[in-house]
N, C-alpha and C. Protein backbone atom coordinates (compact mmCIF):
# COMPACT_ATOMS: atom_id res chain seq x y z
N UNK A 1 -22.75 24.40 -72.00
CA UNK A 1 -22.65 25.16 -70.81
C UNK A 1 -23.25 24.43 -69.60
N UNK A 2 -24.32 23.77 -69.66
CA UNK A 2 -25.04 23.04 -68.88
C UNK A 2 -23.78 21.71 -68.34
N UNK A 3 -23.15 21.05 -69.21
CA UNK A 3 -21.76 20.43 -68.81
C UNK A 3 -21.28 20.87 -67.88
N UNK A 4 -20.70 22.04 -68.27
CA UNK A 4 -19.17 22.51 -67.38
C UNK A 4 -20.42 23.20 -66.44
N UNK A 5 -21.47 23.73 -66.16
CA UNK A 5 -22.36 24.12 -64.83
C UNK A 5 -22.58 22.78 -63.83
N UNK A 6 -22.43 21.46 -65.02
CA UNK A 6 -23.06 20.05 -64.17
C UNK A 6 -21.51 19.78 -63.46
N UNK A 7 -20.34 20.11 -64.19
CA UNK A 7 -19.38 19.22 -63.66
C UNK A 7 -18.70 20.19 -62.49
N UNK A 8 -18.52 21.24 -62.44
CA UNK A 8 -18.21 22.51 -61.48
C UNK A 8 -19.32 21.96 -60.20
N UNK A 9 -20.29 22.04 -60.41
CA UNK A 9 -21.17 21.37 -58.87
C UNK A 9 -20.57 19.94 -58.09
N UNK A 10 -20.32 19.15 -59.19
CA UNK A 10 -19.63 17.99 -58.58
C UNK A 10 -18.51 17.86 -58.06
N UNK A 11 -17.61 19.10 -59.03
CA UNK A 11 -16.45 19.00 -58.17
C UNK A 11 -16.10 19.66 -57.07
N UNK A 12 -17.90 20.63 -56.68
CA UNK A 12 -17.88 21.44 -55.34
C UNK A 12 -18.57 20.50 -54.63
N UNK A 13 -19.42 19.52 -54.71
CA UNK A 13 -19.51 19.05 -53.83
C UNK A 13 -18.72 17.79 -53.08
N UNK A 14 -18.01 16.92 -54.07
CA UNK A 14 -16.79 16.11 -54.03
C UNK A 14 -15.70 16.79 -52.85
N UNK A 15 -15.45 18.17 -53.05
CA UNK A 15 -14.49 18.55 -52.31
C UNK A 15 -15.04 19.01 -51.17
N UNK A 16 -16.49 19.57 -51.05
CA UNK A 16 -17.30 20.12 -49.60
C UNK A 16 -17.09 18.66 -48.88
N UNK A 17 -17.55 17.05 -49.69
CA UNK A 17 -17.37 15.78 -49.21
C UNK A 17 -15.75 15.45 -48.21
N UNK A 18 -14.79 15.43 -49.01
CA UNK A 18 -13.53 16.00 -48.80
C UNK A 18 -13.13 16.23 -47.59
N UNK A 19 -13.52 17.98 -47.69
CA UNK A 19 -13.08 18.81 -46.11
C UNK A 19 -14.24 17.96 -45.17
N UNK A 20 -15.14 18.27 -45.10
CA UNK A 20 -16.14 17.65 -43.85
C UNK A 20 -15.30 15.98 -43.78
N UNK A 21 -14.67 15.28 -44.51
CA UNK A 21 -14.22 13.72 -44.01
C UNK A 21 -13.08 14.08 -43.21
N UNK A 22 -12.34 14.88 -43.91
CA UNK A 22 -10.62 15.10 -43.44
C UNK A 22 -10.99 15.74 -41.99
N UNK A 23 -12.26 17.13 -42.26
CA UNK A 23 -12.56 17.98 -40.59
C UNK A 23 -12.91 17.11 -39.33
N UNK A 24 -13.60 15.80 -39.63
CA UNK A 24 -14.06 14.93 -39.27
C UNK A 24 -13.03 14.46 -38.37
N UNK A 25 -11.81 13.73 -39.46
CA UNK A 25 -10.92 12.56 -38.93
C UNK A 25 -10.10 13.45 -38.25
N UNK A 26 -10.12 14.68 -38.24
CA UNK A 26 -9.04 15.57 -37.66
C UNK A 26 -9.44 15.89 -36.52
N UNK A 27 -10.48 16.08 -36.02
CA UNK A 27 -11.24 16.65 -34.75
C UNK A 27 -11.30 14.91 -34.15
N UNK A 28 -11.61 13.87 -34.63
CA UNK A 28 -11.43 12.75 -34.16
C UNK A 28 -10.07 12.12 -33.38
N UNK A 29 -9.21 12.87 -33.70
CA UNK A 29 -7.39 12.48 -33.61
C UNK A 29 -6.98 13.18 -32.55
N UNK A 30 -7.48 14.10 -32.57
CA UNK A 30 -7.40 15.44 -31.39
C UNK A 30 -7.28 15.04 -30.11
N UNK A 31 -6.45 15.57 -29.11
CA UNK A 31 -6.34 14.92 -27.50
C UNK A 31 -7.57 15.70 -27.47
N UNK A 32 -8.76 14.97 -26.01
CA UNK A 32 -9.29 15.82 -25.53
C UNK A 32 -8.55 16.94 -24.76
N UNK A 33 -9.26 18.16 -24.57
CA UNK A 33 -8.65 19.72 -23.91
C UNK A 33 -9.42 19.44 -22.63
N UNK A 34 -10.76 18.37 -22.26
CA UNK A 34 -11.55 18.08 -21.06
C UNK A 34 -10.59 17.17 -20.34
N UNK A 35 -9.87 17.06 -19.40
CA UNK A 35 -9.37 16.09 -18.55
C UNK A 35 -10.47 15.75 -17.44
N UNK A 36 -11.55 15.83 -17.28
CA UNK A 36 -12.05 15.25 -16.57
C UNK A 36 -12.76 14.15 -16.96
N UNK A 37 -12.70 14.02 -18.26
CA UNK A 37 -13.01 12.57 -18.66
C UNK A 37 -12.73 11.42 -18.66
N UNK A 38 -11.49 11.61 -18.12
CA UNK A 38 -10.69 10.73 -17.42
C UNK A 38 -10.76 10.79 -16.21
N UNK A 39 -11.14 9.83 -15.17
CA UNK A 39 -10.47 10.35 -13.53
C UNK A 39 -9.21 9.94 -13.30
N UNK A 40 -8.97 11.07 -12.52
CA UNK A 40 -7.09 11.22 -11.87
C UNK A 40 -7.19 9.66 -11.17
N UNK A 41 -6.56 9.09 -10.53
CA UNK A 41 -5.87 7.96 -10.41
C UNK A 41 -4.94 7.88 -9.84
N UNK A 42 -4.21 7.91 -8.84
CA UNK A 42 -3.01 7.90 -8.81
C UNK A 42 -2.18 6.70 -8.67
N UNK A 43 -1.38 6.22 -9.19
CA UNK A 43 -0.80 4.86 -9.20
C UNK A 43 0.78 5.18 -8.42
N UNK A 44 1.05 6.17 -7.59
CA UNK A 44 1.96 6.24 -6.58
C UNK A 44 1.82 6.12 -5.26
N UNK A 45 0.67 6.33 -4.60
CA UNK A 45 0.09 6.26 -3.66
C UNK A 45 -0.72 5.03 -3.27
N UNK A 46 -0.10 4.77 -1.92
CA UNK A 46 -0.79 3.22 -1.03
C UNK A 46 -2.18 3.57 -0.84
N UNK A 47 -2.73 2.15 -1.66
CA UNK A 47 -4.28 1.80 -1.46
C UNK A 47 -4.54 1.58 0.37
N UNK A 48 -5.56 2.28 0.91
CA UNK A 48 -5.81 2.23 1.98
C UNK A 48 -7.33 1.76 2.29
N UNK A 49 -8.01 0.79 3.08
CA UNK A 49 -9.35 0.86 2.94
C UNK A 49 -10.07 0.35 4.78
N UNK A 50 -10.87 1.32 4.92
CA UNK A 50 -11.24 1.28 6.34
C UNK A 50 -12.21 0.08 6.48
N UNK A 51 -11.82 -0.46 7.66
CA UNK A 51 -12.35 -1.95 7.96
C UNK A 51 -13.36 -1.69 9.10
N UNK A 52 -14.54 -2.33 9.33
CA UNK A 52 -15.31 -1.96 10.40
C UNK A 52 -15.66 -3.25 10.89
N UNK A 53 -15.45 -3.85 12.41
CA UNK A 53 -15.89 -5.24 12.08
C UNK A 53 -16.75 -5.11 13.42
N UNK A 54 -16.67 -6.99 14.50
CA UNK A 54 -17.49 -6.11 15.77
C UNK A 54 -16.41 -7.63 16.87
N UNK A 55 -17.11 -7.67 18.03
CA UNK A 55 -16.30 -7.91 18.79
C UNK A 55 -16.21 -9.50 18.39
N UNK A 56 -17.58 -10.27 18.36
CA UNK A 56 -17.57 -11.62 17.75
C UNK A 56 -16.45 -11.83 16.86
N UNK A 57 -16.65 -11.38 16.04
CA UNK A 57 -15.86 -11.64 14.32
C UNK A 57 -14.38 -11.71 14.87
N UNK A 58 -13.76 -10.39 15.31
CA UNK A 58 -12.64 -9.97 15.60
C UNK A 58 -12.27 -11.40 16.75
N UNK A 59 -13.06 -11.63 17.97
CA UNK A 59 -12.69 -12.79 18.56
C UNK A 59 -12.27 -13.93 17.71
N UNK A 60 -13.03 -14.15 16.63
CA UNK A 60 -12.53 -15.43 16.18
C UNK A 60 -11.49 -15.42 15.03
N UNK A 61 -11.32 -14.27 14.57
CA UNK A 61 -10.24 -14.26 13.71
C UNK A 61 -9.02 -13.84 14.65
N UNK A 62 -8.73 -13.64 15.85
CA UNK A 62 -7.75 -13.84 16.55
C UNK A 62 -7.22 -14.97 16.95
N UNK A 63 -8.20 -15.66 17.62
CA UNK A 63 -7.84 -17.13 17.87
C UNK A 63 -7.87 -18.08 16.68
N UNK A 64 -7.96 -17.47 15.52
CA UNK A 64 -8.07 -18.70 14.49
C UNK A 64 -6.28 -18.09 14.10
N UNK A 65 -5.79 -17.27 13.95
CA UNK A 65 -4.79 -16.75 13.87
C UNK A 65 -3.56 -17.44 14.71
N UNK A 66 -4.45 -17.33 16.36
CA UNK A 66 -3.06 -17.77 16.77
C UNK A 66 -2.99 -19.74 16.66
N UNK A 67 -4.01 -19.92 16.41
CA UNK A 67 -4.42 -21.76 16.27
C UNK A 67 -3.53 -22.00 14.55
N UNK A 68 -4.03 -21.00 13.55
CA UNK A 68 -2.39 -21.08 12.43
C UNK A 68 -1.37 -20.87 12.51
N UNK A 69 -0.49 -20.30 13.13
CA UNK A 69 1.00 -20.09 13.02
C UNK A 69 1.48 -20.85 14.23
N UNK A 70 0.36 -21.44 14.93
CA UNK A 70 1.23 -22.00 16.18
C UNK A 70 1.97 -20.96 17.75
N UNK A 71 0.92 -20.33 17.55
CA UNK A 71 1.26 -19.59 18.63
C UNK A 71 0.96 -19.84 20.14
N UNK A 72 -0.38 -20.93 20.06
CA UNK A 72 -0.28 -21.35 21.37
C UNK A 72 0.56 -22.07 21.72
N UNK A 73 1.51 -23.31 21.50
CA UNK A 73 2.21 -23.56 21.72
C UNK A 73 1.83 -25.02 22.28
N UNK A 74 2.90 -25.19 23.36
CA UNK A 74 2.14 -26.51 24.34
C UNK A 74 1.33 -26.25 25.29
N UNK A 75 1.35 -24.61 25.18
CA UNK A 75 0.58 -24.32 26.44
C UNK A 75 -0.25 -23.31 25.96
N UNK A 76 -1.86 -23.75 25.58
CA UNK A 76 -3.22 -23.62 24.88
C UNK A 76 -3.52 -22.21 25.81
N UNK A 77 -3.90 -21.06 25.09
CA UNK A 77 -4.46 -20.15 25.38
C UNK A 77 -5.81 -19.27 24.43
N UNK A 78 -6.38 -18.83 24.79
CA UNK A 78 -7.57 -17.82 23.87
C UNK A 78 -7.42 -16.72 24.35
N UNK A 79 -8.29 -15.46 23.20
CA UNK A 79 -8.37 -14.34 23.35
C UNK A 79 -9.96 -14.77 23.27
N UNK A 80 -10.53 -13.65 23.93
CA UNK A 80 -12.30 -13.01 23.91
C UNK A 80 -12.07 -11.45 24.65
N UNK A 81 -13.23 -11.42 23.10
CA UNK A 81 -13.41 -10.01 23.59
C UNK A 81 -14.65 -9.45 23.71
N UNK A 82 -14.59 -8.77 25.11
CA UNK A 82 -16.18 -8.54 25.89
C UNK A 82 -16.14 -7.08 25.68
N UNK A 83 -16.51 -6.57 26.69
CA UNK A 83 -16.40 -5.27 27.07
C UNK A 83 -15.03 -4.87 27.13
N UNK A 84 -14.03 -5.72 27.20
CA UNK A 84 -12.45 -5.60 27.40
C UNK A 84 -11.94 -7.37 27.27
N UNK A 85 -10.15 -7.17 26.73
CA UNK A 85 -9.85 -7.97 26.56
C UNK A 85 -10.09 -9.07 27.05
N UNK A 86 -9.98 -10.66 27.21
CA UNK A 86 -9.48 -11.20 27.99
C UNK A 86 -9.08 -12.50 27.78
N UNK A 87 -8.26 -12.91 28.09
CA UNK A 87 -6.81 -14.15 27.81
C UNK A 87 -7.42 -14.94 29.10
N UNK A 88 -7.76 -16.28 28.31
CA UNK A 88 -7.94 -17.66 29.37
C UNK A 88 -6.42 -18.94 28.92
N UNK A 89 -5.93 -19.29 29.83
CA UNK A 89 -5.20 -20.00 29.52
C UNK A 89 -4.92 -20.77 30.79
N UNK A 90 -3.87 -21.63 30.96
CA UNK A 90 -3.44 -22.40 31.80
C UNK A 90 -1.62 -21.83 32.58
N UNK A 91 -1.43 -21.71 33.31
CA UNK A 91 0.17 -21.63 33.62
C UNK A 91 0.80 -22.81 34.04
N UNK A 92 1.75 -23.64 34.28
CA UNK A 92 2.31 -24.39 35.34
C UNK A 92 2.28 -23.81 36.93
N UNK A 93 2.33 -24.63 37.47
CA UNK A 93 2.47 -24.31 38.83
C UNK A 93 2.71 -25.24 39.76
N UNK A 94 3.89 -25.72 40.21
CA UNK A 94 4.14 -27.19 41.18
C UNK A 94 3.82 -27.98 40.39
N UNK A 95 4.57 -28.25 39.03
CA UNK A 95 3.78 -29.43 38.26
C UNK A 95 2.70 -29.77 38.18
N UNK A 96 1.61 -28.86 38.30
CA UNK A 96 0.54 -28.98 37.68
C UNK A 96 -0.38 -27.66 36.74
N UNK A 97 -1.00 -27.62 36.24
CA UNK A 97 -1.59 -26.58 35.12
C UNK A 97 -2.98 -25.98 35.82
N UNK A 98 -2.48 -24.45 36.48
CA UNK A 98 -3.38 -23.92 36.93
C UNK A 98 -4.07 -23.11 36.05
N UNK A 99 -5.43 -22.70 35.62
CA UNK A 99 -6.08 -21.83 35.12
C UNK A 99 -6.06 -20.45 35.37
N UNK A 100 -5.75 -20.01 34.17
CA UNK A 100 -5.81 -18.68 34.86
C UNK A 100 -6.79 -17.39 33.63
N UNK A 101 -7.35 -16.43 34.12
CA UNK A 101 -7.93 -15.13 33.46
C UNK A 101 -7.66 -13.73 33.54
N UNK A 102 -6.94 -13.55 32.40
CA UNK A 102 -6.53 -12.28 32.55
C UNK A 102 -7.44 -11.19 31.88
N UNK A 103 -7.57 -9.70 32.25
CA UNK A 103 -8.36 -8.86 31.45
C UNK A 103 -7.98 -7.19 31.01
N UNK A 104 -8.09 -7.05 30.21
CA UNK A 104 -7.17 -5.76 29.74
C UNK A 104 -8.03 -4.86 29.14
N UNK A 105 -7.82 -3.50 28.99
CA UNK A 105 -8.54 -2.29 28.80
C UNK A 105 -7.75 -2.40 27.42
N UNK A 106 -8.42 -2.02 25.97
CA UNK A 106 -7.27 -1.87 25.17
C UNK A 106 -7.51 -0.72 24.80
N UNK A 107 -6.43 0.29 24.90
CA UNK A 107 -5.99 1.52 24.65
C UNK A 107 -5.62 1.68 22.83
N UNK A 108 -6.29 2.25 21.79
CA UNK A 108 -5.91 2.52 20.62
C UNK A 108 -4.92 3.37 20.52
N UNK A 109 -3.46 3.59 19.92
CA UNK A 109 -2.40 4.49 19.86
C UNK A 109 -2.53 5.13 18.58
N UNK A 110 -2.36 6.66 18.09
CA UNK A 110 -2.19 7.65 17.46
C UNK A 110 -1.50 6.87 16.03
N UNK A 111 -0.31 5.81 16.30
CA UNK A 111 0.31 5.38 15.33
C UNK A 111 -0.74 4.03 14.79
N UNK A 112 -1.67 3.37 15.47
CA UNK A 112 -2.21 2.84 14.92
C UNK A 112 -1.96 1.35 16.10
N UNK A 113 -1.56 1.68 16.87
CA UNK A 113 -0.84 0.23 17.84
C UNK A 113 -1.87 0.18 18.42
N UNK A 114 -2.04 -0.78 19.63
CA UNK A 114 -2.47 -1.13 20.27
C UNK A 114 -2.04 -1.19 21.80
N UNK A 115 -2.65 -0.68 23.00
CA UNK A 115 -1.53 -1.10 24.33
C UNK A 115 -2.95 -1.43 24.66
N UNK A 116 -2.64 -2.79 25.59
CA UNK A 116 -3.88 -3.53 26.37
C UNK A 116 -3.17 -3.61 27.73
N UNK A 117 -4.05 -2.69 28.41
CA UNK A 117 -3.46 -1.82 29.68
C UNK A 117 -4.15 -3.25 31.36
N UNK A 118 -3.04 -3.93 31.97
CA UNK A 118 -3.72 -5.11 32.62
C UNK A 118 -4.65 -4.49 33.65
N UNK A 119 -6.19 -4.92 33.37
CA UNK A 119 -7.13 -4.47 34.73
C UNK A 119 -7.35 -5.77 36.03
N UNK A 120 -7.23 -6.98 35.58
CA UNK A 120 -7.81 -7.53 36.29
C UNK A 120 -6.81 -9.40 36.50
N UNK A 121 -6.68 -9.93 37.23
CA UNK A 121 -5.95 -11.23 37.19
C UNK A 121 -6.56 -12.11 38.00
N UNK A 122 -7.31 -13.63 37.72
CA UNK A 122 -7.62 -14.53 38.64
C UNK A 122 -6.61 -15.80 38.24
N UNK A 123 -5.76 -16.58 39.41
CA UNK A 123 -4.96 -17.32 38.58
C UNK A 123 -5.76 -18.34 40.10
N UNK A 124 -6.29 -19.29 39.31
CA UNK A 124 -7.35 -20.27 40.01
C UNK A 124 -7.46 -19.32 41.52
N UNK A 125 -6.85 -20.30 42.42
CA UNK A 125 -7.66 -19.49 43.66
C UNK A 125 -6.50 -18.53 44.37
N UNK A 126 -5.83 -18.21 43.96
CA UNK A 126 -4.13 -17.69 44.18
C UNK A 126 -4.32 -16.21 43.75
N UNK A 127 -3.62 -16.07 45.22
CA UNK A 127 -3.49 -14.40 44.92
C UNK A 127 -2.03 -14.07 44.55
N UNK A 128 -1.40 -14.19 43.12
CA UNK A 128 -0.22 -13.81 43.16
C UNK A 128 -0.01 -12.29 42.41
N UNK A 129 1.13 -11.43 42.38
CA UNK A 129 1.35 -10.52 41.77
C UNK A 129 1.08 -10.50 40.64
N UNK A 130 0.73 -9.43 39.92
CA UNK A 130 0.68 -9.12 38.19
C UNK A 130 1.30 -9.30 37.72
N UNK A 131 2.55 -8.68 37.97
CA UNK A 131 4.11 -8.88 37.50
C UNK A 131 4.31 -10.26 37.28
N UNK A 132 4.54 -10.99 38.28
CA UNK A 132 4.75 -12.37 38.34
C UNK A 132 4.55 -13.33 36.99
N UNK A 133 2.94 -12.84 37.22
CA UNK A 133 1.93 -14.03 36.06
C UNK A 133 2.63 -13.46 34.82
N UNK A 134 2.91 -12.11 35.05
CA UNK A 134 2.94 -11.66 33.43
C UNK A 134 3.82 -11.79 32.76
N UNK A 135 5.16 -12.06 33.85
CA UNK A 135 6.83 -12.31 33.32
C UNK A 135 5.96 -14.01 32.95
N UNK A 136 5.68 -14.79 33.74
CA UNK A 136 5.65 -16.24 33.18
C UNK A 136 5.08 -16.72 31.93
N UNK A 137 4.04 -15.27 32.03
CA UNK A 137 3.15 -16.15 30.73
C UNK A 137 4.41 -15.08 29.41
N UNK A 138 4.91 -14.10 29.57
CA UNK A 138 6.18 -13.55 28.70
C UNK A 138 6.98 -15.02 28.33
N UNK A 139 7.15 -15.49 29.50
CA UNK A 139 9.07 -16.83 29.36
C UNK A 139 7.87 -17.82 28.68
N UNK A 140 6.77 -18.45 29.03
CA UNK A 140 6.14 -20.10 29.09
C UNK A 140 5.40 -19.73 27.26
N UNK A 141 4.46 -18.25 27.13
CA UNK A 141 4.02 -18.36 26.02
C UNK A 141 4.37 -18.31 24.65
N UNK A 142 4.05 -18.68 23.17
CA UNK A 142 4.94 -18.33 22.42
C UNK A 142 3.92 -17.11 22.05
N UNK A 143 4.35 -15.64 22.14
CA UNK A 143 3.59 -14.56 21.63
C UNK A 143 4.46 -14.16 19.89
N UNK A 144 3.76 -13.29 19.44
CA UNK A 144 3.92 -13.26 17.74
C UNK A 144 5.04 -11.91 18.11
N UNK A 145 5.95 -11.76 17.57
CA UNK A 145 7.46 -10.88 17.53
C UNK A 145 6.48 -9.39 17.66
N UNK A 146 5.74 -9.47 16.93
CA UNK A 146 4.69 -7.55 17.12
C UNK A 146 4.21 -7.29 18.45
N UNK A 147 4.60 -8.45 19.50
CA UNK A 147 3.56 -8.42 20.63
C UNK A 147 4.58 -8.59 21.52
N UNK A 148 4.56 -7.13 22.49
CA UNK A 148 5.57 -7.59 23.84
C UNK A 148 4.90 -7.48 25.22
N UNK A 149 5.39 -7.95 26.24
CA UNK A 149 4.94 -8.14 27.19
C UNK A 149 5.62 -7.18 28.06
N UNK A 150 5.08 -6.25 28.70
CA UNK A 150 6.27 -5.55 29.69
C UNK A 150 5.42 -5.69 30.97
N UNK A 151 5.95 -6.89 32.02
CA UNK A 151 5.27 -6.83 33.15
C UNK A 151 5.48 -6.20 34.39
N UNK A 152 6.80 -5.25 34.23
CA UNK A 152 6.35 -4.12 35.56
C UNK A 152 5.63 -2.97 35.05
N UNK A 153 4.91 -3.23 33.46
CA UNK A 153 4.32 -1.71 33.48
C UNK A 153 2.65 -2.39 33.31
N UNK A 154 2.58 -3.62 33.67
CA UNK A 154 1.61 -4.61 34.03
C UNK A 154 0.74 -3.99 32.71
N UNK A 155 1.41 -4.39 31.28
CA UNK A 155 0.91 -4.09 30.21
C UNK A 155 1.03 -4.74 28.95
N UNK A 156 0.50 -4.85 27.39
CA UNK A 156 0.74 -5.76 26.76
C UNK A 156 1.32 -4.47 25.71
N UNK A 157 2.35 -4.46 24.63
CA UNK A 157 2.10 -3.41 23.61
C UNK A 157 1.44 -4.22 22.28
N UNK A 158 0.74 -3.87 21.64
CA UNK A 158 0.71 -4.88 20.51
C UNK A 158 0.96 -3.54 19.15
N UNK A 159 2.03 -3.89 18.25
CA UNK A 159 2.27 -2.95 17.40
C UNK A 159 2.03 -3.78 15.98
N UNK A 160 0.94 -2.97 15.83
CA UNK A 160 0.13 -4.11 14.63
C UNK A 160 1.15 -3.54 13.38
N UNK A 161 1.24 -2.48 13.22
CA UNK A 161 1.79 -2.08 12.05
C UNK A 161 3.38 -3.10 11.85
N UNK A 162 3.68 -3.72 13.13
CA UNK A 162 4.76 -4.42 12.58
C UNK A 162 4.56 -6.03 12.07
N UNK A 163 3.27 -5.95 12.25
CA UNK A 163 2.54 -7.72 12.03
C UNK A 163 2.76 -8.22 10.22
N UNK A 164 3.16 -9.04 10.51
CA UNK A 164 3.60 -9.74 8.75
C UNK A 164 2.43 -10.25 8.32
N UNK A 165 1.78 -9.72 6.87
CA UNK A 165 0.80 -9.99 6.18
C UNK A 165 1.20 -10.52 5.05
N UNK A 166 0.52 -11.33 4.47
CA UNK A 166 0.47 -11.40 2.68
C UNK A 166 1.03 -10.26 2.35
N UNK A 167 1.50 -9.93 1.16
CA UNK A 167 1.66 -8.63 0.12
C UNK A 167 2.00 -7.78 0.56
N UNK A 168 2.46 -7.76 1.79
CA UNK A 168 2.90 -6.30 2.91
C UNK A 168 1.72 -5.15 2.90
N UNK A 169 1.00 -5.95 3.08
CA UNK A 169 -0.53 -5.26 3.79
C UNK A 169 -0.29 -4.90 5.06
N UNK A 170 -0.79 -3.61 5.63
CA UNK A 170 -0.47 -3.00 7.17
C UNK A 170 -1.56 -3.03 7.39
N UNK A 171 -1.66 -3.14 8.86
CA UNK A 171 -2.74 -2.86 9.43
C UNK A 171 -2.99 -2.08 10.70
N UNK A 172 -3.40 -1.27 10.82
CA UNK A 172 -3.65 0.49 12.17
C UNK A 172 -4.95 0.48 12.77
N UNK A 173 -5.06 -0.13 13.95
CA UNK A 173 -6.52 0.40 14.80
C UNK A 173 -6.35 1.88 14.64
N UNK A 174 -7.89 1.84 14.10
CA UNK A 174 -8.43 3.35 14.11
C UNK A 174 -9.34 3.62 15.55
N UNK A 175 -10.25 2.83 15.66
CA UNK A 175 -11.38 2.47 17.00
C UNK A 175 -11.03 1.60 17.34
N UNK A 176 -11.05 1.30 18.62
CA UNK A 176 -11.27 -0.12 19.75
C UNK A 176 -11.75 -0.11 20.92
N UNK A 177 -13.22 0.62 20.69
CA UNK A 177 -13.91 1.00 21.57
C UNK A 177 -15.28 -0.95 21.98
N UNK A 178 -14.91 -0.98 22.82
CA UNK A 178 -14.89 -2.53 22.99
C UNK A 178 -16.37 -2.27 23.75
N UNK A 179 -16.85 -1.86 24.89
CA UNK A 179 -18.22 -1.38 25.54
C UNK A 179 -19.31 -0.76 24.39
N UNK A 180 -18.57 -0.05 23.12
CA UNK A 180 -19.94 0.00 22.57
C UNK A 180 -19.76 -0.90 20.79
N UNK A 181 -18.87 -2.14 20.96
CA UNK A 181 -18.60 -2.78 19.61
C UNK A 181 -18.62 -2.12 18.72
N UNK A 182 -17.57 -0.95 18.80
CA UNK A 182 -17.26 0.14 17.64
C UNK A 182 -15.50 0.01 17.19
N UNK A 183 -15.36 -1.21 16.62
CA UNK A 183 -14.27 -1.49 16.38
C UNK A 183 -13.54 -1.59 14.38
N UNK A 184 -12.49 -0.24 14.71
CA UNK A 184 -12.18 -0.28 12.79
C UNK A 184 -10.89 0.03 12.95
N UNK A 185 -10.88 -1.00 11.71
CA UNK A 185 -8.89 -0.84 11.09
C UNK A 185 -8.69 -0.18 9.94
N UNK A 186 -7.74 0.46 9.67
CA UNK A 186 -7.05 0.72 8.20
C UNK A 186 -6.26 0.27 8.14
N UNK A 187 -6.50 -0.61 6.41
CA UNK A 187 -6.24 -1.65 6.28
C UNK A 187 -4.98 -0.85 4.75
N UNK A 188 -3.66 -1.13 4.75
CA UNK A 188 -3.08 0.05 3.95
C UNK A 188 -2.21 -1.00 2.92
N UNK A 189 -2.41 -0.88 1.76
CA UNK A 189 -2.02 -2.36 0.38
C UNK A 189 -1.21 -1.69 -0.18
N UNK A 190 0.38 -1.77 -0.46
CA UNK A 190 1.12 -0.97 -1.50
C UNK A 190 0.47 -1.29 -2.81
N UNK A 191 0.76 0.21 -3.47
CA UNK A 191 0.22 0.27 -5.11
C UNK A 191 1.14 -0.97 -5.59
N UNK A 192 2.26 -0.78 -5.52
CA UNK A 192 2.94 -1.69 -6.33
C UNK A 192 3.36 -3.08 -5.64
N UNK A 193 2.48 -4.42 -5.71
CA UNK A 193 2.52 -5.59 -4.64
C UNK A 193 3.39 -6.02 -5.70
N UNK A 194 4.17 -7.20 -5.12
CA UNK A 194 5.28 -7.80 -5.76
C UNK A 194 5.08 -9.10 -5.76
């Protein structure tokens, strides 16, 4: 009797062994019912990331910009930026290369553009029209296709969102508050780069 009492325990505990392995591997297999253990993600939606820079920085990655693609041309110009824009360059004039400084308010647009509204013009010691300088330096400069010149509205548009990046990266002034160097972009990366 002591037998069949010894072997009845073993084969209850063999099988208690059993269920607790199988309850085990079964609760192990199981989707979690918590989804927050995962974070959401979304892999349809454009990566966007806000850029904050200041007026220095931004000066020299402009002019290092237009010194790569060749945008000054034969006829050497810079951007600096102070309190407000301003473009030093040279024009022709009677066959010779007058200096000239232009200076612009830049206006941030809702879509993310840019308009650099003309405040100020010294073209060496010459008092000529706005218009004038602004159609010449339009025909003489090579400006980048995102950038137009409209000189009877004595203005620049610059529509960044149409500017060609690596990977079709966009880019949208958010700030361009230039008097207190509070200047930021969103900077917008498709999920899916090619």
């Amino acid at each position: 009797m002591t037998n069949v009492k010894w072997k009845t325990l073993f084969i209850s505990l063999l099988a208690l062994n059993i269920l607790v392995i199988l309850f085990v591997t079964i609760l192990v297999n199981l989707p979690t019912k918590d989804k927050e253990l995962i974070p959401k993600v979304s892999h349809e939606e454009d990566i966007q990331f806000q850029i904050h820079t200041n007026r220095e920085d931004l000066t020299r990655l402009i002019n290092q910009y237009l010194d790569k693609e060749g945008l000054t041309g034969s006829i050497h110009y810079e951007v600096y930026l102070t309190d407000e824009v301003e473009l030093y360059g040279t024009m022709p004039f009677f066959n010779r290369e007058v200096e000239m400084k232009l200076t612009f308010e830049p206006i941030a647009q809702k879509n993310g553009d840019l308009i650099l509204k003309q405040k100020s013009i010294a073209v060496g010691k010459m008092n000529l029209p706005v218009s004038y300088v602004m159609n010449l330096i339009n025909e003489r400069y090579n400006m980048p296709e995102w950038v137009s010149i409209s000189p009877n509205d004595e203005s620049i548009y610059v529509s960044l969102q149409d500017m060609e990046l690596k990977s079709d990266i966009r880019v949208k002034a958010k700030e361009f508050d230039l008097k207190n160097d509070d200047i930021s972009f969103l900077l917008t990366i498709p999920s899916s780069l090619q």
